[in-house]
N, C-alpha and C. Protein backbone atom coordinates (compact mmCIF):
# COMPACT_ATOMS: atom_id res chain seq x y z
N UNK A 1 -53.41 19.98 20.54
CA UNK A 1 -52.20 20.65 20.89
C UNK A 1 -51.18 20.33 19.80
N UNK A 2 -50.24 21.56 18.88
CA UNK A 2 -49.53 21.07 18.45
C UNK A 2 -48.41 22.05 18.69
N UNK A 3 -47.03 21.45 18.78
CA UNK A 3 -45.89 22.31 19.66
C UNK A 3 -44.20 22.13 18.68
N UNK A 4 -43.27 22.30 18.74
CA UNK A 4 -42.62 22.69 18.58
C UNK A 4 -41.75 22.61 19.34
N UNK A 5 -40.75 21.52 19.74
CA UNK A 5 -39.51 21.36 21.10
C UNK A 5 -38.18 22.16 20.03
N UNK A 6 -38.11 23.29 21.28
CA UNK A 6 -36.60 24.13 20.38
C UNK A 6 -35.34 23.61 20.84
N UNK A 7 -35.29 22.91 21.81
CA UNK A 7 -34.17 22.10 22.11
C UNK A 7 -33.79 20.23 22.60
N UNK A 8 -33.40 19.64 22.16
CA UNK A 8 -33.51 18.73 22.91
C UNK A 8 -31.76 18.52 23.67
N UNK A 9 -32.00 17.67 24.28
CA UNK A 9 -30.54 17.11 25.63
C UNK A 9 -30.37 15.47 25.22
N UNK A 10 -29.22 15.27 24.60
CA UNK A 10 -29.01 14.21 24.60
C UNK A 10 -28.97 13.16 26.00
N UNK A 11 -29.33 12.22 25.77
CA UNK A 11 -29.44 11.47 27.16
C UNK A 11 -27.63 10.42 26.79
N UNK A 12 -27.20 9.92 27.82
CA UNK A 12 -26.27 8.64 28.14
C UNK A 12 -26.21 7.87 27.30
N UNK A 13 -26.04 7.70 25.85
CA UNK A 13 -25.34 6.43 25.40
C UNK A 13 -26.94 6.11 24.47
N UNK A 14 -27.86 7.16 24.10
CA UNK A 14 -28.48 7.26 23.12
C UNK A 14 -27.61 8.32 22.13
N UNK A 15 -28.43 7.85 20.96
CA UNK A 15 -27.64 8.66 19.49
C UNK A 15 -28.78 9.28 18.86
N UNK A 16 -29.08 10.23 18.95
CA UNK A 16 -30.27 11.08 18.20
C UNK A 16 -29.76 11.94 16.83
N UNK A 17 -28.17 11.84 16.60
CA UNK A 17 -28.34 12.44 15.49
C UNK A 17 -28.02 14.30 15.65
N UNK A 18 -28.36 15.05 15.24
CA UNK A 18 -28.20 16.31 15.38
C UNK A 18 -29.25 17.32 15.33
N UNK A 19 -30.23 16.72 15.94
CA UNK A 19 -31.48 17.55 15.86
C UNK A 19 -31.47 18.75 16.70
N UNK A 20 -31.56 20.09 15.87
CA UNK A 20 -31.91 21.25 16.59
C UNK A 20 -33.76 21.59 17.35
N UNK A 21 -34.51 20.96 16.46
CA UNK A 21 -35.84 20.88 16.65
C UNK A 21 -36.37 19.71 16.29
N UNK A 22 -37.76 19.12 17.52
CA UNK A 22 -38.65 18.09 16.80
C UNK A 22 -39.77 18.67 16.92
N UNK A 23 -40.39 18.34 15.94
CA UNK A 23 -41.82 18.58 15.80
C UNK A 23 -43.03 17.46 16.07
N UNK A 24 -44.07 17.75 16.99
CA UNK A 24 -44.41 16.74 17.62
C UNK A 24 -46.18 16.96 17.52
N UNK A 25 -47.27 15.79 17.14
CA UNK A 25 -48.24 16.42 17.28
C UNK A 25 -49.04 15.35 18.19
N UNK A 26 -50.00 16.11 18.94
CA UNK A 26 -50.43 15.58 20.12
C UNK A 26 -51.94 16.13 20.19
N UNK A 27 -53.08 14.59 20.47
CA UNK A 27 -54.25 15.04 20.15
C UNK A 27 -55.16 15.34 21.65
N UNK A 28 -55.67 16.19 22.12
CA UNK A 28 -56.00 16.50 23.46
C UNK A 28 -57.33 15.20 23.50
N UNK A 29 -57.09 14.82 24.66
CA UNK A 29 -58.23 13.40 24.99
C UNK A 29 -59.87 14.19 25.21
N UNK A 30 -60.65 13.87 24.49
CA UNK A 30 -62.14 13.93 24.44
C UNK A 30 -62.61 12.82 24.86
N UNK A 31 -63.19 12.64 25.74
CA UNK A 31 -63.60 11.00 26.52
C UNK A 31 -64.87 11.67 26.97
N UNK A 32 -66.14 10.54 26.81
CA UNK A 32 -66.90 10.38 27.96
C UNK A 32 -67.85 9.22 28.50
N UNK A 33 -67.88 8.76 29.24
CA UNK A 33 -68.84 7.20 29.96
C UNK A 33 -70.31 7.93 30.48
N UNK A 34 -71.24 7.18 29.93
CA UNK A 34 -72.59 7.24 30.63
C UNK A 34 -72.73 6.11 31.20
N UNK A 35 -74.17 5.84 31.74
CA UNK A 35 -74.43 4.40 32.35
C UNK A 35 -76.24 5.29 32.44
N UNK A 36 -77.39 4.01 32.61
CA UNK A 36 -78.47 3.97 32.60
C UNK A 36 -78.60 3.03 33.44
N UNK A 37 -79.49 3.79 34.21
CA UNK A 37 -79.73 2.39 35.41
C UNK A 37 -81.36 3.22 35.53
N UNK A 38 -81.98 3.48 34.46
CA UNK A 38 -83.62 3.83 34.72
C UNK A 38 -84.55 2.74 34.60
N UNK A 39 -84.14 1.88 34.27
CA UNK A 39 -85.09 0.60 33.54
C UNK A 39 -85.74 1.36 32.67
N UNK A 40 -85.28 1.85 31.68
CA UNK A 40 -86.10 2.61 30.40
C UNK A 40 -86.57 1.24 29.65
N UNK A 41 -87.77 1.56 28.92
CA UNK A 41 -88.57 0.55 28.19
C UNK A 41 -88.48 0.83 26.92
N UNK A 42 -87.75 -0.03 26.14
CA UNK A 42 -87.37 -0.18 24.77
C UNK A 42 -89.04 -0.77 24.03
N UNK A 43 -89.74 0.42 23.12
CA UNK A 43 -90.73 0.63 22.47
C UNK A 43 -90.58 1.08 20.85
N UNK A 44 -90.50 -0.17 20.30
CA UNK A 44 -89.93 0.48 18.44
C UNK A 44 -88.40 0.80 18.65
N UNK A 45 -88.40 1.93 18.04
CA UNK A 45 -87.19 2.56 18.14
C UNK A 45 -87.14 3.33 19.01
N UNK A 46 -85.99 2.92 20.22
CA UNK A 46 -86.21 4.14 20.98
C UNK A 46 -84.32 4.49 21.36
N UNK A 47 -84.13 6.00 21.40
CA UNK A 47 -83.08 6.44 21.75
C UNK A 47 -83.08 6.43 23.50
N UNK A 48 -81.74 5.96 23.80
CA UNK A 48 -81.25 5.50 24.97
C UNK A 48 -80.86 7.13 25.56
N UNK A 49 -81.49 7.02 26.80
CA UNK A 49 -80.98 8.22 27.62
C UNK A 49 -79.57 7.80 28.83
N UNK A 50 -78.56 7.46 28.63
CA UNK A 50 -77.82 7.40 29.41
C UNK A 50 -77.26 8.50 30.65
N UNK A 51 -78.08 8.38 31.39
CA UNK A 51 -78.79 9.94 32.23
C UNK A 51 -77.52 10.26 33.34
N UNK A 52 -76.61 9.05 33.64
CA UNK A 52 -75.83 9.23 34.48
C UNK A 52 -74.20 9.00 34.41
N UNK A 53 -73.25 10.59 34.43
CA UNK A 53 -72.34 10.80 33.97
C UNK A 53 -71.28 10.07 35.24
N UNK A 54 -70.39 9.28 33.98
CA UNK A 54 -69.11 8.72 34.64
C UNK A 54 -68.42 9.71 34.94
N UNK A 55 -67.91 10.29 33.76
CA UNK A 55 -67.08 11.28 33.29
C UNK A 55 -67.51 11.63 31.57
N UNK A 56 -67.19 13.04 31.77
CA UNK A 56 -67.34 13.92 30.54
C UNK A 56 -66.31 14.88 30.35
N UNK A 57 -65.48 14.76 29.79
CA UNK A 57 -64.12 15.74 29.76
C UNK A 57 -64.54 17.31 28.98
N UNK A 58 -65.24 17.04 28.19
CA UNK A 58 -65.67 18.39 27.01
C UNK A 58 -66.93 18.83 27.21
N UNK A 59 -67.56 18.21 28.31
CA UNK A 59 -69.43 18.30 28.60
C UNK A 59 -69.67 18.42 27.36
N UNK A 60 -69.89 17.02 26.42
CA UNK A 60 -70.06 17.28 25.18
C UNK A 60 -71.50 16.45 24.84
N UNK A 61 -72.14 15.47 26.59
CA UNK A 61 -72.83 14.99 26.00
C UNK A 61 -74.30 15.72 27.19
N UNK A 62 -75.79 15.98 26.01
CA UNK A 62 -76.59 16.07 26.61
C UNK A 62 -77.78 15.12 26.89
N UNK A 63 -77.80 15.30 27.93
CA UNK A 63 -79.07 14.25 28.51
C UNK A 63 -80.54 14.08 28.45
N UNK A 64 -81.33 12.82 28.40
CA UNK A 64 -82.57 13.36 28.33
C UNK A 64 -83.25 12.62 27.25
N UNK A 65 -84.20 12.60 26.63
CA UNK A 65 -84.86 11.99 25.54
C UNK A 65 -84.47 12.23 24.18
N UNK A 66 -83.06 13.39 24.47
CA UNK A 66 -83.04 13.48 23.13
C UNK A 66 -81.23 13.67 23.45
N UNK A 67 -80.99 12.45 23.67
CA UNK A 67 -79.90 12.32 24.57
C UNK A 67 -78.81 11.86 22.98
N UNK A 68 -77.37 12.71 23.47
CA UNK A 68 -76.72 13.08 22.03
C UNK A 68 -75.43 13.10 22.45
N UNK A 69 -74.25 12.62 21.96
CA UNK A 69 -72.81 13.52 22.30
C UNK A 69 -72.33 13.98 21.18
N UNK A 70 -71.92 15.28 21.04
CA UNK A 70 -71.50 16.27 19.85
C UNK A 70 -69.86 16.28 20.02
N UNK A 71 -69.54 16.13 18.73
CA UNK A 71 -68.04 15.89 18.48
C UNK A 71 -67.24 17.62 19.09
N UNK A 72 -66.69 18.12 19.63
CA UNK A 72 -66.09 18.96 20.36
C UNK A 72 -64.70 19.28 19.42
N UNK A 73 -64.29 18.31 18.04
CA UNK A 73 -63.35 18.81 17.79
C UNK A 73 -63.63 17.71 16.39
N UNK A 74 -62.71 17.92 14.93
CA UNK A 74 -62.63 16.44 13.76
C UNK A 74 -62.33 15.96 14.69
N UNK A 75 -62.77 14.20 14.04
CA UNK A 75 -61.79 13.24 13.61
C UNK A 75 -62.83 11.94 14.40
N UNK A 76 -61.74 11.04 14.14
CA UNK A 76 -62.28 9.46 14.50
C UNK A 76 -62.78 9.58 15.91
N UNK A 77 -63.80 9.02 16.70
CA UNK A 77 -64.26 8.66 17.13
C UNK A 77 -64.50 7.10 17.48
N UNK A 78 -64.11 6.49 18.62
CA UNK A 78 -64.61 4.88 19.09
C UNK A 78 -65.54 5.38 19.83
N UNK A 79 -66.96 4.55 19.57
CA UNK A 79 -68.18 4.56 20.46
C UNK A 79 -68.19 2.90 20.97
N UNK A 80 -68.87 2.66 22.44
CA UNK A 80 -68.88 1.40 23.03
C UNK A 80 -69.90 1.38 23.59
N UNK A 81 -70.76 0.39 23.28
CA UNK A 81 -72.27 0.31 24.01
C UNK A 81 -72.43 -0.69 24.62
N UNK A 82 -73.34 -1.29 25.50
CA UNK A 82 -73.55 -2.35 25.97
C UNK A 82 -74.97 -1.64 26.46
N UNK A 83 -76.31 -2.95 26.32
CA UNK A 83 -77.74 -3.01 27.08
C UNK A 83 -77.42 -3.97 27.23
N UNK A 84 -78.52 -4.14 28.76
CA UNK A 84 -79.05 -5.05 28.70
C UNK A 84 -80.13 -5.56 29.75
N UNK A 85 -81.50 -6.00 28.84
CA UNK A 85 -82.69 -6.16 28.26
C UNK A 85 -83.06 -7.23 30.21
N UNK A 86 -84.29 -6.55 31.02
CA UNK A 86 -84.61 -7.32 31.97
C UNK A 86 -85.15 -9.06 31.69
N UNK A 87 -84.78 -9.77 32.19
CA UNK A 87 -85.44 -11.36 32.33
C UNK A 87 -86.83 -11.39 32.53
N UNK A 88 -87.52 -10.30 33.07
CA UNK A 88 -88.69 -10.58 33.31
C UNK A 88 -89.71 -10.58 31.82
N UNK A 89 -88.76 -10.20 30.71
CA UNK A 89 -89.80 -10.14 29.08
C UNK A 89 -89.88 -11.68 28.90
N UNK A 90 -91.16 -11.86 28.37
CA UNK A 90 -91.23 -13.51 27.67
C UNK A 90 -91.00 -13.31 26.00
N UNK A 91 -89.85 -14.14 25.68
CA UNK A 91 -89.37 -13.64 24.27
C UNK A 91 -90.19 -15.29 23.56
N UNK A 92 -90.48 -14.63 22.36
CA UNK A 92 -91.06 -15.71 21.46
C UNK A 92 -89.96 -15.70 20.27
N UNK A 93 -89.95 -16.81 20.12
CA UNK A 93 -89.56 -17.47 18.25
C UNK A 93 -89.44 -16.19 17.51
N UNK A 94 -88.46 -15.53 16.97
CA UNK A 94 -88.65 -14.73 16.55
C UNK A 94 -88.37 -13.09 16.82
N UNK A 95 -88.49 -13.26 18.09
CA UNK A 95 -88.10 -11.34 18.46
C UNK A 95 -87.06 -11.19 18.54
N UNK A 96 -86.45 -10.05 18.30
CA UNK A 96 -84.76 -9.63 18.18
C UNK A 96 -84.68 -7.95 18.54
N UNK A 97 -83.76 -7.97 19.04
CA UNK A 97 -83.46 -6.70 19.99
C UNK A 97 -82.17 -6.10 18.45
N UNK A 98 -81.91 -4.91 18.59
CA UNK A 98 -80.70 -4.51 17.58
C UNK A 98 -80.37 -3.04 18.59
N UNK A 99 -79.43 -2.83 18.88
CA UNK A 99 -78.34 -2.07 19.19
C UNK A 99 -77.84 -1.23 17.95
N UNK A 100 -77.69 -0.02 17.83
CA UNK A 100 -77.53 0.87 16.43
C UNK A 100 -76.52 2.21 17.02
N UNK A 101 -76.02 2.32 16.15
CA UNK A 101 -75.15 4.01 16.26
C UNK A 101 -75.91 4.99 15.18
N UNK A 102 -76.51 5.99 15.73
CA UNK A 102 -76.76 7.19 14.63
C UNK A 102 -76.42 8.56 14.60
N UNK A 103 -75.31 8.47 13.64
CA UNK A 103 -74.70 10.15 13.64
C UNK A 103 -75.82 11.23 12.54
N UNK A 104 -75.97 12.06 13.36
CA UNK A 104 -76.68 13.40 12.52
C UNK A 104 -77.89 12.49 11.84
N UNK A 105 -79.14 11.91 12.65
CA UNK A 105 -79.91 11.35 11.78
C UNK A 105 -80.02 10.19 10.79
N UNK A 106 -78.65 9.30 10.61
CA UNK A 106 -78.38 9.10 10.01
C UNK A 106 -77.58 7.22 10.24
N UNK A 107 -78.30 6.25 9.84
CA UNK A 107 -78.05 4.97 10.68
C UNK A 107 -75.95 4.76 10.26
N UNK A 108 -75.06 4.52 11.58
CA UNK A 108 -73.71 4.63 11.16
C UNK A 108 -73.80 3.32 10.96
N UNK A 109 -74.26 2.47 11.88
CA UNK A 109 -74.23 1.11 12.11
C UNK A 109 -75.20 0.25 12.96
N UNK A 110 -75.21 -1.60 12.74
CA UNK A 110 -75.98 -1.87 13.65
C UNK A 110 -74.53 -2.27 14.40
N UNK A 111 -74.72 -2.14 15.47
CA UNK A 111 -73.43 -2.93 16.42
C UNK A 111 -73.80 -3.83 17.23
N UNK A 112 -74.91 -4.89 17.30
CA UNK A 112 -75.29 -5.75 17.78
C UNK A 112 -76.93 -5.80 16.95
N UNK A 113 -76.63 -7.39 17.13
CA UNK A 113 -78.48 -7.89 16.86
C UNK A 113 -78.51 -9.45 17.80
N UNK A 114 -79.88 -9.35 18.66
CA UNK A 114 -79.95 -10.93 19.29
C UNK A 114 -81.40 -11.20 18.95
N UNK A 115 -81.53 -12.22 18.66
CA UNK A 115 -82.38 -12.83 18.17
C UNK A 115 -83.11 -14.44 18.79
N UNK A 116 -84.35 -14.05 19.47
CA UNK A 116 -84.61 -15.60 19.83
C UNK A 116 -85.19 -16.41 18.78
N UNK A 117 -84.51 -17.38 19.32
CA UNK A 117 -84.54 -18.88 18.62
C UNK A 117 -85.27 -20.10 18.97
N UNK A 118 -85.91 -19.61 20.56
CA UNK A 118 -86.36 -20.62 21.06
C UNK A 118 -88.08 -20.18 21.18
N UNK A 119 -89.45 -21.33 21.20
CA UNK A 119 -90.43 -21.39 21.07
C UNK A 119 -90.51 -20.31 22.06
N UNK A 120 -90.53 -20.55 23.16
CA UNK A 120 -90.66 -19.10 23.98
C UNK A 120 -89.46 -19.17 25.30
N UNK A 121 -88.86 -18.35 25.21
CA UNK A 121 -87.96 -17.97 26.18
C UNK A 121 -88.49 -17.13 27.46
N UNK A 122 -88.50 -17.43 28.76
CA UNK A 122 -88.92 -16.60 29.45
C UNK A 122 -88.16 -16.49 30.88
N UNK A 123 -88.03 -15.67 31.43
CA UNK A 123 -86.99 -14.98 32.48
C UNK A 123 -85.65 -15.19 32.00
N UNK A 124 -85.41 -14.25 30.60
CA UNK A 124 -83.99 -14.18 29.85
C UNK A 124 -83.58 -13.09 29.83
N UNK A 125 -82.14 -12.85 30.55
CA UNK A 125 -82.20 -11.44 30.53
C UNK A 125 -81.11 -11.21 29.16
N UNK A 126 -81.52 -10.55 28.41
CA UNK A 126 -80.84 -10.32 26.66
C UNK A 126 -79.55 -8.85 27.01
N UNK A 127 -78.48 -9.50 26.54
CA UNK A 127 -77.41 -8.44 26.52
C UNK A 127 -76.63 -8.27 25.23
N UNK A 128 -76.98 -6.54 24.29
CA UNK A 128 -76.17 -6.64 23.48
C UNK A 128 -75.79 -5.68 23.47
N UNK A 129 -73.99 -5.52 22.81
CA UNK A 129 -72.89 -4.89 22.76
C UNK A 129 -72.22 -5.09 21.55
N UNK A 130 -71.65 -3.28 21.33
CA UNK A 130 -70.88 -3.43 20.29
C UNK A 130 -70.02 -2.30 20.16
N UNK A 131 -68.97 -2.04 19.16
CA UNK A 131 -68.31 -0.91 19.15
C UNK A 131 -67.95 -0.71 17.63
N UNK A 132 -67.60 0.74 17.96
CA UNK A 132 -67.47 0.95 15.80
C UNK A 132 -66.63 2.32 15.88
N UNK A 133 -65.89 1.97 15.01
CA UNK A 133 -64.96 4.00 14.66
C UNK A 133 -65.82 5.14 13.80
N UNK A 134 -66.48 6.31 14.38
CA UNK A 134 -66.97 6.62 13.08
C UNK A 134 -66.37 8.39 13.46
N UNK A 135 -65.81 8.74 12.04
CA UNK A 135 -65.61 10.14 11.83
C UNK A 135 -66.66 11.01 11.75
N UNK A 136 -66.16 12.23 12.82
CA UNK A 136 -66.81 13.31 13.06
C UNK A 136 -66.09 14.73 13.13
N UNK A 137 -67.18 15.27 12.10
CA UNK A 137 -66.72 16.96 12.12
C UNK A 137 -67.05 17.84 13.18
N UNK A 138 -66.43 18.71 13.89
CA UNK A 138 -66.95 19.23 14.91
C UNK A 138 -68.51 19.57 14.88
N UNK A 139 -69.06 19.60 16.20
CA UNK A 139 -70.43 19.72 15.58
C UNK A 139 -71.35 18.49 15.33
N UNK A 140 -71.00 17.45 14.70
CA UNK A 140 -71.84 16.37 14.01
C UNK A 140 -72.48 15.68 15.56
N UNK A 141 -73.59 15.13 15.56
CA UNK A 141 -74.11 14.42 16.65
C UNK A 141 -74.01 13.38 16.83
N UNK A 142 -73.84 11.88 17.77
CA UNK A 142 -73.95 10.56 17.75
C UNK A 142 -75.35 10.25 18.87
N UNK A 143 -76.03 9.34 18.51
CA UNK A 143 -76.25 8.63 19.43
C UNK A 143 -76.67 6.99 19.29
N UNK A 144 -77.00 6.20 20.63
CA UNK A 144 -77.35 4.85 20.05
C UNK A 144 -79.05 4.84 20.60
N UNK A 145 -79.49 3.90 19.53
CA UNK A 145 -81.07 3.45 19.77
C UNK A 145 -81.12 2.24 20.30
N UNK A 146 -82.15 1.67 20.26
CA UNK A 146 -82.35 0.28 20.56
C UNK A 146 -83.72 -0.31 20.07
N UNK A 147 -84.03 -1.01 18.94
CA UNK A 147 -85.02 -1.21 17.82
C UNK A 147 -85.45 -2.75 18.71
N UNK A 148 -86.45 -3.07 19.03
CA UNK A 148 -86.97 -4.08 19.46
C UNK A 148 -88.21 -4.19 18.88
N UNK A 149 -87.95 -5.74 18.19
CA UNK A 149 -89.46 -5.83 17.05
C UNK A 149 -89.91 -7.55 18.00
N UNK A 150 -89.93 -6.92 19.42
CA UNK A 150 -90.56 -8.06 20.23
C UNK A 150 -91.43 -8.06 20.54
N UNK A 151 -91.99 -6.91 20.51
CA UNK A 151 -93.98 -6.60 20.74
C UNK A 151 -93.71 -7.17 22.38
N UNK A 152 -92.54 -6.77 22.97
CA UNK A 152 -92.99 -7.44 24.33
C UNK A 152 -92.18 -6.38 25.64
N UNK A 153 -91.88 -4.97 24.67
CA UNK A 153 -91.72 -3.82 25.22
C UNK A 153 -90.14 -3.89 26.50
N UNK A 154 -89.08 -4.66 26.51
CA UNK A 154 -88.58 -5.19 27.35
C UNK A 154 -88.25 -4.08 28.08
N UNK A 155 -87.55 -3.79 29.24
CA UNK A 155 -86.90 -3.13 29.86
C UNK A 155 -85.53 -2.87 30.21
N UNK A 156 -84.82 -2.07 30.48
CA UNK A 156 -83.52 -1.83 30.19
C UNK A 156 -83.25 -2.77 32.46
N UNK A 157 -82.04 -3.30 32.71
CA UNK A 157 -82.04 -3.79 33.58
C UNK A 157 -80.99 -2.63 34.43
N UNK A 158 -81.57 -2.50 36.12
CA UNK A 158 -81.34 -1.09 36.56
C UNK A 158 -79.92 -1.48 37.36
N UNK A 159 -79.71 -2.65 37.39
CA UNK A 159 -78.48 -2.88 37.86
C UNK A 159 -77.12 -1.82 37.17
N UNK A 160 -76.47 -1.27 37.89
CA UNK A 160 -74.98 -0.84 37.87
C UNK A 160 -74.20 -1.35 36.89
N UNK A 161 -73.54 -0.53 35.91
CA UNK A 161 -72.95 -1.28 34.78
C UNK A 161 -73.10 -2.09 33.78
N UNK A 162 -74.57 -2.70 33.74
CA UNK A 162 -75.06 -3.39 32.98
C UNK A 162 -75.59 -2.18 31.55
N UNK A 163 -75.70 -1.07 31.77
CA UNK A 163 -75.81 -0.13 30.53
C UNK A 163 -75.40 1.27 30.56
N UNK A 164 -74.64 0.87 29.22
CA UNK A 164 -73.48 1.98 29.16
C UNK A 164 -72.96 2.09 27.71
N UNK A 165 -72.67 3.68 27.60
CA UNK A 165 -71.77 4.52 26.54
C UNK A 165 -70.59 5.05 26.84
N UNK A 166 -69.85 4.42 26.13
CA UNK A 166 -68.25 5.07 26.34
C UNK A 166 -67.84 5.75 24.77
N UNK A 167 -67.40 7.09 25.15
CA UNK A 167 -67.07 7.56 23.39
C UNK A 167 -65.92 8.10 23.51
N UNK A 168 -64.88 8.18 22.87
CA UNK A 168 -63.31 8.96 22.84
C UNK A 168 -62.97 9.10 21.37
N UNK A 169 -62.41 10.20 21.61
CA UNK A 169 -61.73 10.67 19.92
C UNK A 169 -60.26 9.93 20.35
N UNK A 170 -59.64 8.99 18.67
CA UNK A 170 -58.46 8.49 18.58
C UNK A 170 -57.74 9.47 18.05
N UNK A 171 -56.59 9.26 19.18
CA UNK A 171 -55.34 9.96 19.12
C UNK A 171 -54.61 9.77 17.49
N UNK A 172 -54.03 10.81 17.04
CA UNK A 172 -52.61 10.10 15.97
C UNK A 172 -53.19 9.90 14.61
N UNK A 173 -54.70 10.22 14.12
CA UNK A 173 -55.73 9.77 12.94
C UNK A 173 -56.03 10.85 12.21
N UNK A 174 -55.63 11.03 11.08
CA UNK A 174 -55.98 12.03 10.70
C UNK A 174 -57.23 11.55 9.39
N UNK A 175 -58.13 12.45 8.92
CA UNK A 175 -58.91 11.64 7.97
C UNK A 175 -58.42 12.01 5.95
């Protein structure tokens, strides 16, 4: 939205000066929250289906295995992720879970990596989270994966709130 105030009213004992017009620009809110509560099984690389809508203001995101949210308008973008990984995997010395953002094919970021440290860890439930700004042209795609080189296939945990995408375009940014 961008507008044009043709008048303003001085208020009580403010001083604005002599403005006939302000010019004002204002960015319409693009928001949307998923959550996963499938116990999806993280195998290699696998893209996260966050199957169940909080809210979607632009129905911008689609669901499913090839689960995506498409930018609805430019500009910056905050994405917010959080998994997290069932207790019932036995983690060895060595396995590490990574959390990733990928726009249009294309790795934006890792936004989390956990990594065990201990001879064998077992009934641990692994939680990682992260967030990142990344610019988008209308059109361009995001989504997050989840790369697990644990050979121990973990599972996403089906509890409520424990996994989730939150994405919003920032107001006021121009690129």
């Amino acid at each position: 939205m961008v507008g044009v105030i043709k008048k303003l009213q001085r208020s009580e004992g403010v001083s604005t000066g002599d403005p006939t017009e302000l010019e004002f620009n204002a960015v319409e809110v693009v928001a949307a929250r998923y959550t996963n509560t499938a116990g999806t099984t993280i195998s290699g690389n696998t893209r996260i289906d966050f199957a169940t809508k909080d809210f979607d203001s632009h129905d911008a995101v689609t669901t499913g295995a090839s689960w995506k949210f498409t930018a609805t308008d430019d500009g910056y973008y905050q994405v917010n992720a959080k998994l997290t990984m069932d207790g019932g995997s036995d983690w060895v010395n060595g396995d590490d879970i990574h959390l990733k953002l990928v726009k249009d094919s294309v790795l934006v970021s890792w936004l989390d990596t956990w990594e065990s440290v201990d001879a064998a860890t077992t009934n641990q439930a692994v939680a990682i989270a992260g967030s990142d700004i990344v610019y988008m042209d209308e059109g361009d795609e995001i989504w997050i994966t989840c790369h697990e080189y644990a050979g121990t296939n973990p599972s996403l945990l089906t509890t409520a709130g424990m996994n989730y995408v939150s994405i919003h375009r920032i107001g006021g940014v121009t690129a």
